[in-house]
N, C-alpha and C. Protein backbone atom coordinates (compact mmCIF):
# COMPACT_ATOMS: atom_id res chain seq x y z
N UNK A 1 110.28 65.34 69.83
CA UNK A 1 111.16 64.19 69.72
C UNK A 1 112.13 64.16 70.90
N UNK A 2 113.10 63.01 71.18
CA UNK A 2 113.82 62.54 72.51
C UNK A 2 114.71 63.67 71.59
N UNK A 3 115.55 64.34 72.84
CA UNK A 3 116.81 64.93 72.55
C UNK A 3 117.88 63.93 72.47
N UNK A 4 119.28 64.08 71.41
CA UNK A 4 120.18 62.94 71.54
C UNK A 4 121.43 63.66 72.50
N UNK A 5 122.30 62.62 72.76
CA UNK A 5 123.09 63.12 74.07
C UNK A 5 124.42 61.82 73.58
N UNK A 6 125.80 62.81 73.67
CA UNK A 6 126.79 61.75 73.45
C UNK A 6 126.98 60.81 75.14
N UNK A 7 127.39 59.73 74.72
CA UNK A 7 127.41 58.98 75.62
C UNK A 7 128.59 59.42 76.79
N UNK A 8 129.56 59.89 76.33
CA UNK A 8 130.35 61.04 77.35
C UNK A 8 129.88 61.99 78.04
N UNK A 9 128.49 62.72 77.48
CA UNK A 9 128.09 63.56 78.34
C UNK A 9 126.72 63.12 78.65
N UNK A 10 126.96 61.66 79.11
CA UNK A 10 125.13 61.39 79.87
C UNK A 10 125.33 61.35 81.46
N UNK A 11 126.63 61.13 81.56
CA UNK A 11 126.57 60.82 83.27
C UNK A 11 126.06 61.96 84.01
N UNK A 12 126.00 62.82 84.22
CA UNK A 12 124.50 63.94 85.04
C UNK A 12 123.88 63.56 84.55
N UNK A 13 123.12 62.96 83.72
CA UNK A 13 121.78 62.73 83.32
C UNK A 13 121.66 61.29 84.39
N UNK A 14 122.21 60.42 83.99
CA UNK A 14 122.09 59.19 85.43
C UNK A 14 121.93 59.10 86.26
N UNK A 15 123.32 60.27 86.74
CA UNK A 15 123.43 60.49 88.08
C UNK A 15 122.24 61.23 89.16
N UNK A 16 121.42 62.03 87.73
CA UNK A 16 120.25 62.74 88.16
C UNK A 16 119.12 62.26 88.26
N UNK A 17 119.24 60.81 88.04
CA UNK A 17 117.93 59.91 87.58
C UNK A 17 117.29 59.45 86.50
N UNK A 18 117.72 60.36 85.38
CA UNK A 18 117.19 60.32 84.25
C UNK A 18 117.17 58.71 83.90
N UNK A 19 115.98 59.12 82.42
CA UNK A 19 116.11 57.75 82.07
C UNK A 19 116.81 57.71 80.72
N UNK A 20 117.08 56.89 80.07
CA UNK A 20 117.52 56.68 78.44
C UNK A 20 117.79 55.62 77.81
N UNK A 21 117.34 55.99 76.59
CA UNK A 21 117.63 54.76 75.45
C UNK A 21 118.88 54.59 75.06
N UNK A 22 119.43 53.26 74.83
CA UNK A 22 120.63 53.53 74.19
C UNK A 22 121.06 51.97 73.54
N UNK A 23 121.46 51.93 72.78
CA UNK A 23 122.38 50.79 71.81
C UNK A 23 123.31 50.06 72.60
N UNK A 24 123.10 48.72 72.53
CA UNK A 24 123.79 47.79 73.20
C UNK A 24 124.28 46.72 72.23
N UNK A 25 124.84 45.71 72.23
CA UNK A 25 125.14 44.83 71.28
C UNK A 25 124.41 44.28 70.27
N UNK A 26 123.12 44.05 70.43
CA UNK A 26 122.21 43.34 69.78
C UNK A 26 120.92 44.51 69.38
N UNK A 27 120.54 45.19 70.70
CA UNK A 27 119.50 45.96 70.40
C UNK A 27 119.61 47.03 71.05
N UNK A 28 118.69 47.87 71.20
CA UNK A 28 118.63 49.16 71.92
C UNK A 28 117.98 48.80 73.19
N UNK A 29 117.95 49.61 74.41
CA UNK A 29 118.06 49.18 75.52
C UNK A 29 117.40 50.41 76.21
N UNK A 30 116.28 50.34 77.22
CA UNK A 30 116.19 50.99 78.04
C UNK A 30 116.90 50.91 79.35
N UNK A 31 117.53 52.44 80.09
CA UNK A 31 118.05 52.05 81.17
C UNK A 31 118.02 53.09 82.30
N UNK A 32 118.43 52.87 83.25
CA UNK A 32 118.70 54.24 84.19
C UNK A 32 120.34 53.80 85.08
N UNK A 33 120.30 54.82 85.93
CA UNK A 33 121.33 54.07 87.27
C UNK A 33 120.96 52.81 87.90
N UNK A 34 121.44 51.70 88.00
CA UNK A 34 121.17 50.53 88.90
C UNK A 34 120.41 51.04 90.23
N UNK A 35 121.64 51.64 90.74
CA UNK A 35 121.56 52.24 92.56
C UNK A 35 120.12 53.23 92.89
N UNK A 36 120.01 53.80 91.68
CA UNK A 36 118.84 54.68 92.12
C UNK A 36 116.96 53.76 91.79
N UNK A 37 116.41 53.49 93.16
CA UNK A 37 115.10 53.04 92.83
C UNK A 37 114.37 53.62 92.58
N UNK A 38 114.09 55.05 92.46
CA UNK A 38 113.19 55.65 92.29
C UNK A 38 113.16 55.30 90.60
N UNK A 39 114.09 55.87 90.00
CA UNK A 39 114.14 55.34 88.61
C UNK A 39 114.29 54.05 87.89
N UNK A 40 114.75 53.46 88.76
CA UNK A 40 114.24 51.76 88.52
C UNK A 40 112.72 51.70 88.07
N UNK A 41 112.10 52.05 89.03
CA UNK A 41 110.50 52.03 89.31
C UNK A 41 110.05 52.71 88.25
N UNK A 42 110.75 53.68 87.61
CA UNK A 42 109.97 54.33 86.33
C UNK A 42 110.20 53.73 85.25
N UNK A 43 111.81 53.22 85.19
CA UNK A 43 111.25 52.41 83.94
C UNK A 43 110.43 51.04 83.93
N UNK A 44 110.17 50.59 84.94
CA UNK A 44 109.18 49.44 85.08
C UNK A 44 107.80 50.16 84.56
N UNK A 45 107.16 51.27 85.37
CA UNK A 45 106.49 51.81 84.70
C UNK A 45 105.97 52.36 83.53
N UNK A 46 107.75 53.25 83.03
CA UNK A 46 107.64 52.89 81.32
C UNK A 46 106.91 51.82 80.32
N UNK A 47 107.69 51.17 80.75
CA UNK A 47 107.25 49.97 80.19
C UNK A 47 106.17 48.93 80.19
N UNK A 48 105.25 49.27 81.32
CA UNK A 48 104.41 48.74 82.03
C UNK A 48 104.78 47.35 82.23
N UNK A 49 105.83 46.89 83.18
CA UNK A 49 106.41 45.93 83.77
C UNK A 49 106.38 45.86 84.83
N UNK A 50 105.78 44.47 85.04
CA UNK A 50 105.44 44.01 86.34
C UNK A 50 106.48 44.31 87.60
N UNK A 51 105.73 44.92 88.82
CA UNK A 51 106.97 45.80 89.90
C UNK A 51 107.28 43.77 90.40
N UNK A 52 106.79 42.71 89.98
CA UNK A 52 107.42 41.30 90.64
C UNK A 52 109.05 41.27 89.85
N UNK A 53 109.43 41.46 88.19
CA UNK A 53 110.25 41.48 87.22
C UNK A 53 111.54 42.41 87.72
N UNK A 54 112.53 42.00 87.85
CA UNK A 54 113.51 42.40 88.37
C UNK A 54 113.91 42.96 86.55
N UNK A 55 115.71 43.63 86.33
CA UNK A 55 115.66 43.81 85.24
C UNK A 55 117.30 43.08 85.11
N UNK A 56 117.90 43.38 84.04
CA UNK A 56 119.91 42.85 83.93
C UNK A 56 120.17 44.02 84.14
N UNK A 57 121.01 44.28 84.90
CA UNK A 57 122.18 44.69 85.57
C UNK A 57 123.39 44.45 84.63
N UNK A 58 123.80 45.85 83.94
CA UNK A 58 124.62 45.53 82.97
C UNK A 58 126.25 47.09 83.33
N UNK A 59 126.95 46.38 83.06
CA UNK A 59 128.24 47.18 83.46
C UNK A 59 129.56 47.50 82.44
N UNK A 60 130.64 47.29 82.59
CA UNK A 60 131.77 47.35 81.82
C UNK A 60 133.38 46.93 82.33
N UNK A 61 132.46 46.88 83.86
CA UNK A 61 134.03 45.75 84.45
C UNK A 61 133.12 44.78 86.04
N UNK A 62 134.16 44.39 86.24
CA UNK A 62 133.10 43.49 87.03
C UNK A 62 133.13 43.95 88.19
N UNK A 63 134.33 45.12 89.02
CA UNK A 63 134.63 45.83 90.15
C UNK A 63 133.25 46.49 90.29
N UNK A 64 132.55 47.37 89.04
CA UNK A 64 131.30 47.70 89.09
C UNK A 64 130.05 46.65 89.71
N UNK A 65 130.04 45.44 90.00
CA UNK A 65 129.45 44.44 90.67
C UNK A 65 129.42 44.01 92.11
N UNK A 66 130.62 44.72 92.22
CA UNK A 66 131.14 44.79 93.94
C UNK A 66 130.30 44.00 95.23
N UNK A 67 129.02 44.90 94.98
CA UNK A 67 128.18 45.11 95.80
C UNK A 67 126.60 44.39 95.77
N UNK A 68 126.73 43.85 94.26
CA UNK A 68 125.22 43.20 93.27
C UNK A 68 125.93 42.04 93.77
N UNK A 69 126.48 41.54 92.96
CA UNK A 69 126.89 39.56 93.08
C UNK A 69 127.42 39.53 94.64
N UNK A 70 127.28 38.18 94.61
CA UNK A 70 128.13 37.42 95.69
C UNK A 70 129.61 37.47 95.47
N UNK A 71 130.36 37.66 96.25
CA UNK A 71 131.89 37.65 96.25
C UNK A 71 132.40 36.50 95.73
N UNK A 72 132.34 35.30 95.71
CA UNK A 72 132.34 34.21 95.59
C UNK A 72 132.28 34.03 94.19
N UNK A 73 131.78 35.04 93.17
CA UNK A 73 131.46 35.16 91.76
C UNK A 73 132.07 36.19 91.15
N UNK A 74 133.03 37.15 92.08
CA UNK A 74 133.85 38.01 91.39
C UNK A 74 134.83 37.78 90.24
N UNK A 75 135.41 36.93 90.57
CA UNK A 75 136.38 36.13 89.49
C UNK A 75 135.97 35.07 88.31
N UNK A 76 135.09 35.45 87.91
CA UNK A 76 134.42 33.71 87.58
C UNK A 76 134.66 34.32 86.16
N UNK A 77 135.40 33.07 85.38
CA UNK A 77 135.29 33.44 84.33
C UNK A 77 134.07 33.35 82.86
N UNK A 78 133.25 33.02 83.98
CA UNK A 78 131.89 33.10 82.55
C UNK A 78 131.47 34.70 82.40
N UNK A 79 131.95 35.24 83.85
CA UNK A 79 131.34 36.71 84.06
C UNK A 79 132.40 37.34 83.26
N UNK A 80 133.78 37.33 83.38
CA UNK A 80 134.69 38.01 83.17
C UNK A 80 134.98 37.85 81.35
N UNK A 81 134.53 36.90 80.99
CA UNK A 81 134.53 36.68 79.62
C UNK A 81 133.78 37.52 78.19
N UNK A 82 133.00 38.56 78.85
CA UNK A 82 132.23 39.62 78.12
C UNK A 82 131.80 38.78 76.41
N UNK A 83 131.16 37.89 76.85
CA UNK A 83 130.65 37.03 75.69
C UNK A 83 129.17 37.27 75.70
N UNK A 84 128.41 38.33 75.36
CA UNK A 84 127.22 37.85 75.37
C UNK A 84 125.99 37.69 76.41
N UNK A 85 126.42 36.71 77.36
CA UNK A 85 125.42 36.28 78.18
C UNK A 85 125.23 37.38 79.42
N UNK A 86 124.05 37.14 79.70
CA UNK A 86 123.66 37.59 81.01
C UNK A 86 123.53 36.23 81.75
N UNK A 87 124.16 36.86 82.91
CA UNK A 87 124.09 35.13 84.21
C UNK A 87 123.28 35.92 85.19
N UNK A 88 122.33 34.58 85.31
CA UNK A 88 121.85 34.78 86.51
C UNK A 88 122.90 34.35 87.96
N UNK A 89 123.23 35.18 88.86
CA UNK A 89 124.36 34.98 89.66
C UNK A 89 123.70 35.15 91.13
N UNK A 90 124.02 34.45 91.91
CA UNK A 90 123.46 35.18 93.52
C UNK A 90 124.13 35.99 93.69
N UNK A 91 122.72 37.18 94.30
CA UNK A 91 123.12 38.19 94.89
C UNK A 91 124.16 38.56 96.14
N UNK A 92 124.49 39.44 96.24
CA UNK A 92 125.50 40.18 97.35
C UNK A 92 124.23 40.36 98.28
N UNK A 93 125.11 40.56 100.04
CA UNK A 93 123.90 40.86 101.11
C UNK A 93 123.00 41.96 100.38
N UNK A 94 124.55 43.19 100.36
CA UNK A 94 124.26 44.33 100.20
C UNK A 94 123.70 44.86 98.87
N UNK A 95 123.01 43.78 98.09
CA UNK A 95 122.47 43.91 96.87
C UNK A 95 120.99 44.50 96.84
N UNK A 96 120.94 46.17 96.27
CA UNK A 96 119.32 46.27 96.35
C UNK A 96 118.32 45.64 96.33
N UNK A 97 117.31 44.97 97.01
CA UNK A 97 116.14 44.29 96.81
C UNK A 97 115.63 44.33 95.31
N UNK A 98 115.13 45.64 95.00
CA UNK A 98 115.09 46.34 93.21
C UNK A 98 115.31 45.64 92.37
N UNK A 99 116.74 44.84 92.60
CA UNK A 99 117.44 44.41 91.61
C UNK A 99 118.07 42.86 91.81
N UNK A 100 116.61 42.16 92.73
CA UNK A 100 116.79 40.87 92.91
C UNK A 100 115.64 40.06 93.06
N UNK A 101 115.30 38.77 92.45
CA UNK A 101 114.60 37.86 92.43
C UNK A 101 114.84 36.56 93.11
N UNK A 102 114.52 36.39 94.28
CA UNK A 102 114.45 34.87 94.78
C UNK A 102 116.14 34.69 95.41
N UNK A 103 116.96 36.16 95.76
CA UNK A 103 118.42 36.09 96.25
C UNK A 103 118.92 35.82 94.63
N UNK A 104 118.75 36.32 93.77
CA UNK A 104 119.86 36.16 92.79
C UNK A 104 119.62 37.57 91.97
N UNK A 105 120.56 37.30 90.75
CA UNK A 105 120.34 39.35 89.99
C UNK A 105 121.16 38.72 88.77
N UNK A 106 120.27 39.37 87.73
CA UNK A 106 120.94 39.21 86.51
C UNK A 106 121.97 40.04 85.94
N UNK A 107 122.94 39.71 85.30
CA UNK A 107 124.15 40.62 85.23
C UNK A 107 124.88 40.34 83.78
N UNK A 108 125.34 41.48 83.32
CA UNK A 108 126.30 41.00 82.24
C UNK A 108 127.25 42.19 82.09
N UNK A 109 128.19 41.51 81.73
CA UNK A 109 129.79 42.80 81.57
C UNK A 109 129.94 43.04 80.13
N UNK A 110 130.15 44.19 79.70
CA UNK A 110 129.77 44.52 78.31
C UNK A 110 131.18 44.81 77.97
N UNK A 111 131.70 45.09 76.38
CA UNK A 111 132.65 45.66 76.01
C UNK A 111 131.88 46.59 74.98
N UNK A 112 130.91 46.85 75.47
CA UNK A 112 130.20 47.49 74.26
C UNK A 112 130.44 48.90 74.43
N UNK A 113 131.07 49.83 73.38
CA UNK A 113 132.04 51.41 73.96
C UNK A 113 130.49 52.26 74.65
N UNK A 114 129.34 52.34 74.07
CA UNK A 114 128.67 53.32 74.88
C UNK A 114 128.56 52.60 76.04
N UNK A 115 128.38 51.67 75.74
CA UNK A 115 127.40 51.13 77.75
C UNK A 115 129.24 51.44 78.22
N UNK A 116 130.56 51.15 78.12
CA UNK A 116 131.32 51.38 78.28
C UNK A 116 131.79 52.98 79.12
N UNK A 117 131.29 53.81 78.24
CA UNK A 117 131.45 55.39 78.46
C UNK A 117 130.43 55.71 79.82
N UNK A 118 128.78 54.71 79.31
CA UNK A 118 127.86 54.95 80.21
C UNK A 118 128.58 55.14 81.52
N UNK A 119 128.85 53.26 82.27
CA UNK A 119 128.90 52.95 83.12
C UNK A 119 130.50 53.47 84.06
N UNK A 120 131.41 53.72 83.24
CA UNK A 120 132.39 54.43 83.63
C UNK A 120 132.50 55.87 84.38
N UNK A 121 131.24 56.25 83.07
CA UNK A 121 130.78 58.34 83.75
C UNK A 121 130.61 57.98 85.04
N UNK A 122 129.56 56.67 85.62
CA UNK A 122 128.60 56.52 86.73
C UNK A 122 129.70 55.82 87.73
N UNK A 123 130.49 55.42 87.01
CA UNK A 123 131.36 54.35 87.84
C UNK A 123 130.90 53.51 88.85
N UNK A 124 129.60 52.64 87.72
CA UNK A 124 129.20 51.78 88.11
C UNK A 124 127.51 51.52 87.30
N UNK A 125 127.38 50.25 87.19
CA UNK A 125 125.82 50.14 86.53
C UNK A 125 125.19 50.90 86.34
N UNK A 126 124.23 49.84 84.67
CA UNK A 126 122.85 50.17 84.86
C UNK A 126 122.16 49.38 84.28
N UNK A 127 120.87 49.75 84.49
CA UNK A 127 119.73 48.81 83.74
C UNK A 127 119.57 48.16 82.88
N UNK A 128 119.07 47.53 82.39
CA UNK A 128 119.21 47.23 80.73
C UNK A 128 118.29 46.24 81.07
N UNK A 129 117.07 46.97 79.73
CA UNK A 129 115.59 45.97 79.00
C UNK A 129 115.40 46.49 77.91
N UNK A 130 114.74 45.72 76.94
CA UNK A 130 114.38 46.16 75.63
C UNK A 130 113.88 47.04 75.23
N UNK A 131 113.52 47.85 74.79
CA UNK A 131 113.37 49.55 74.48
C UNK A 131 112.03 48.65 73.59
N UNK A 132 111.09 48.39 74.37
CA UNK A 132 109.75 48.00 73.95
C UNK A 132 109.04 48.14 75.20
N UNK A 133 107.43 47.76 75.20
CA UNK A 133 106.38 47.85 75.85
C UNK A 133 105.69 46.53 76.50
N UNK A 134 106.77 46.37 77.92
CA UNK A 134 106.34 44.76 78.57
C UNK A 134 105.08 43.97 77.40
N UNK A 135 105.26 42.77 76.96
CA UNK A 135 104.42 42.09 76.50
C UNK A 135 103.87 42.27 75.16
N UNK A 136 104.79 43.05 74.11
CA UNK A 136 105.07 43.78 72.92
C UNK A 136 106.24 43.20 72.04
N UNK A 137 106.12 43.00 71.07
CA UNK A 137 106.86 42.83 70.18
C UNK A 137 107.93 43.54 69.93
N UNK A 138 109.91 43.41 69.82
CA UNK A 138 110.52 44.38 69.77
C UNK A 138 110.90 45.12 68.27
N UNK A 139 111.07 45.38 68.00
CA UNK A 139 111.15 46.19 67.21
C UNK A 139 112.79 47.39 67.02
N UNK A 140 113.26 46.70 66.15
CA UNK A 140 114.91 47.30 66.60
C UNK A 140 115.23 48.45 65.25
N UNK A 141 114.21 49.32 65.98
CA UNK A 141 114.14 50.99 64.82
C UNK A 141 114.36 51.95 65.70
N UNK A 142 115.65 52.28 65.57
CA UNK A 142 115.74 53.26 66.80
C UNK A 142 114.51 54.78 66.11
N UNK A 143 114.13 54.83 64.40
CA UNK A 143 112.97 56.09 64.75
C UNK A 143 111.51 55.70 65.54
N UNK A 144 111.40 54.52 65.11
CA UNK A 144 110.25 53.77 65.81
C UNK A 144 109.92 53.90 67.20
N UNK A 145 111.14 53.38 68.09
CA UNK A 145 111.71 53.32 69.07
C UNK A 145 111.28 54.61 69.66
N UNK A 146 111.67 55.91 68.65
CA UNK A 146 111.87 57.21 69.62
C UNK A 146 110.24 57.91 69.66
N UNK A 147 109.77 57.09 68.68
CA UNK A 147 108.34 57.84 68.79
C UNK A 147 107.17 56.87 69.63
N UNK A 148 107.49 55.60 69.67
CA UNK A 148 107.30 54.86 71.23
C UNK A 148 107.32 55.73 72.50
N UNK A 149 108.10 55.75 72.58
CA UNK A 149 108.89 56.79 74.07
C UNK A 149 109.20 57.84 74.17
N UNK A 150 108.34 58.55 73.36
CA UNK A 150 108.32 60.29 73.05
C UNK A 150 107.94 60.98 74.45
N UNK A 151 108.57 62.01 74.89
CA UNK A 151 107.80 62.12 75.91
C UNK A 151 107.56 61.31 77.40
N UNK A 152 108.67 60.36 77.15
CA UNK A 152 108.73 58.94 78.82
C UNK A 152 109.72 58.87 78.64
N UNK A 153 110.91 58.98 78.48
CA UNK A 153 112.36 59.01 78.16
C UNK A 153 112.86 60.46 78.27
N UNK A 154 114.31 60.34 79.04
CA UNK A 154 115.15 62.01 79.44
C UNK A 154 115.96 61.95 77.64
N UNK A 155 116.92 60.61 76.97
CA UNK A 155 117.55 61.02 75.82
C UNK A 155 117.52 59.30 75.02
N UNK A 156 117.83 59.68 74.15
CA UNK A 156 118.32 58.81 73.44
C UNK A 156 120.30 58.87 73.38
N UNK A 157 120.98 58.14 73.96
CA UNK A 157 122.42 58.11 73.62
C UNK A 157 122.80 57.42 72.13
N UNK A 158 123.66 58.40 72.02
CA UNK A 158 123.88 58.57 70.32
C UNK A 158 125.05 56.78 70.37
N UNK A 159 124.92 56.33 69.59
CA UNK A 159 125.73 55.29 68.87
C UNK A 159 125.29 54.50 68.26
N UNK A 160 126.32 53.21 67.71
CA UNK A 160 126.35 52.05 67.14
C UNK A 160 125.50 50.93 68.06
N UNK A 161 124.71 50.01 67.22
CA UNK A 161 124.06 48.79 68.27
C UNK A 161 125.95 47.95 67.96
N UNK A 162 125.93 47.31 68.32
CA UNK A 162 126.63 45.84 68.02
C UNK A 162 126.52 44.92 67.42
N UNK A 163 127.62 43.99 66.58
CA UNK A 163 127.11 43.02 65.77
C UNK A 163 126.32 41.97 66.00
N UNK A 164 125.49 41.66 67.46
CA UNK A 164 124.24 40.80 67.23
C UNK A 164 122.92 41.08 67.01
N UNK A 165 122.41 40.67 66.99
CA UNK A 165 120.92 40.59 66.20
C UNK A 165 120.22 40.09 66.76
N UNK A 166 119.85 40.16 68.35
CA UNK A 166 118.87 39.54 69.28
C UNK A 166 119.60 39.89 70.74
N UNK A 167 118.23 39.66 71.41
CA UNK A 167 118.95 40.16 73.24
C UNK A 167 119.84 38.91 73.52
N UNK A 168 120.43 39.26 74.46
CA UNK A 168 121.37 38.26 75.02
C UNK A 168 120.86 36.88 75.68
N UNK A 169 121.52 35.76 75.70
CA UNK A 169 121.64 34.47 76.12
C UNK A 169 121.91 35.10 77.35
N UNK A 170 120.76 34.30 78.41
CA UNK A 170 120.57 34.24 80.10
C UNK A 170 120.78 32.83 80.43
N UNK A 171 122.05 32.52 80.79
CA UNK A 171 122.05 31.66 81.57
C UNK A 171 122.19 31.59 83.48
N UNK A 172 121.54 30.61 84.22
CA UNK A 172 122.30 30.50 85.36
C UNK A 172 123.92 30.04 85.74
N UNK A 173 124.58 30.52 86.16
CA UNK A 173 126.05 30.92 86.51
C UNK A 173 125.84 29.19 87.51
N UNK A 174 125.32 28.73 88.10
CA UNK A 174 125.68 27.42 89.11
C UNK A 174 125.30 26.54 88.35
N UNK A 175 123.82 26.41 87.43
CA UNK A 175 123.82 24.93 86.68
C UNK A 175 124.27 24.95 85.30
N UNK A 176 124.46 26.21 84.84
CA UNK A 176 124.63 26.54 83.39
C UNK A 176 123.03 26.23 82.46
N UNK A 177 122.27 26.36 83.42
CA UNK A 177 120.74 25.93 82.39
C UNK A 177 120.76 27.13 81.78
N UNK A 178 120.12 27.52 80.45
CA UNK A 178 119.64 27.96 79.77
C UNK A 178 118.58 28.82 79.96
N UNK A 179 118.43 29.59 80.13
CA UNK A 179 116.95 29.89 80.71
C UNK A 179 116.15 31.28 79.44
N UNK A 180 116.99 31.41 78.34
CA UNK A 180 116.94 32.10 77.28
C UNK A 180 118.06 32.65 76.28
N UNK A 181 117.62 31.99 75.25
CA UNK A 181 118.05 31.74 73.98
C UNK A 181 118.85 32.54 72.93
């Protein structure tokens, strides 16, 4: 079985590449460090997700974005509003390729306390996709979950999901379209 790991003591595990499951508002979440591609690339692989599929870029303040968004989107209050959504936002120059589609990167600022603890240890992003199997049905059992990814996963981080009940609303940040529900 995945070993569990408090969310205070995952940052060496990040920082080292690792990968892990962990509870986010709605569902459980696969993730790694943003910055590191090598582990980007594995959980695409995990998951068997297409290397075209960029992933959200998820944080706990928006200073952690610095370098992902465009400057121009630092202040914006749809970002700063920790409601939910992931925006699709244009990217920064200096924004990993990894973690961009067509010059833009999906992003969302959490108040959620583990991704909170996560992204703080790292002092700064990470990943975040559904703790399922590209093109699979999700399934929000974290025992389910752990025997999915027995063996392809470094931990499971111990906590609470959050009070929603589905992945997050993606909108684009310039037209406000909708682009998931």
């Amino acid at each position: 079985m995945i070993p569990k790991l408090n969310p205070l003591n995952a940052q060496e595990v990040l920082k080292g590449g690792g990968i892990i499951i962990y509870p986010t508002e709605g569902i459980y979440g696969i993730g790694c460090d943003a910055f590191n591609q090598n582990s980007v690339n594995k959980v695409k692989s995990i998951k068997g997700r297409s290397i075209s599929k960029s992933f959200i870029v998820i944080c706990s303040d928006v200073i952690q974005l610095k370098n992902i968004i465009n400057q121009d989107y630092m202040n914006s209050q749809e970002l700063l509003a920790k409601n939910f959504i992931t925006w699709i936002v244009p990217a920064h120059e200096k924004c990993p390729s990894w973690l961009t589609i067509e010059s833009t990167v999906a992003v969302r600022i959490t108040n959620h306390p583990v991704i909170d603890n996560l992204c703080n240890g790292i002092n700064g992003p990470i990943i975040s996709t559904s703790a399922n199997y590209s093109n699979q049905s999700y399934i929000n059992d974290i025992k389910k979950i752990e025997i999915l990814f027995d063996n392809k996963v470094d931990y499971i981080i111990e906590g609470e999901l959050g009070g929603e009940v589905k992945s997050s609303t993606i909108k684009n940040i310039i037209t406000k379209e909708v682009l998931r529900k």
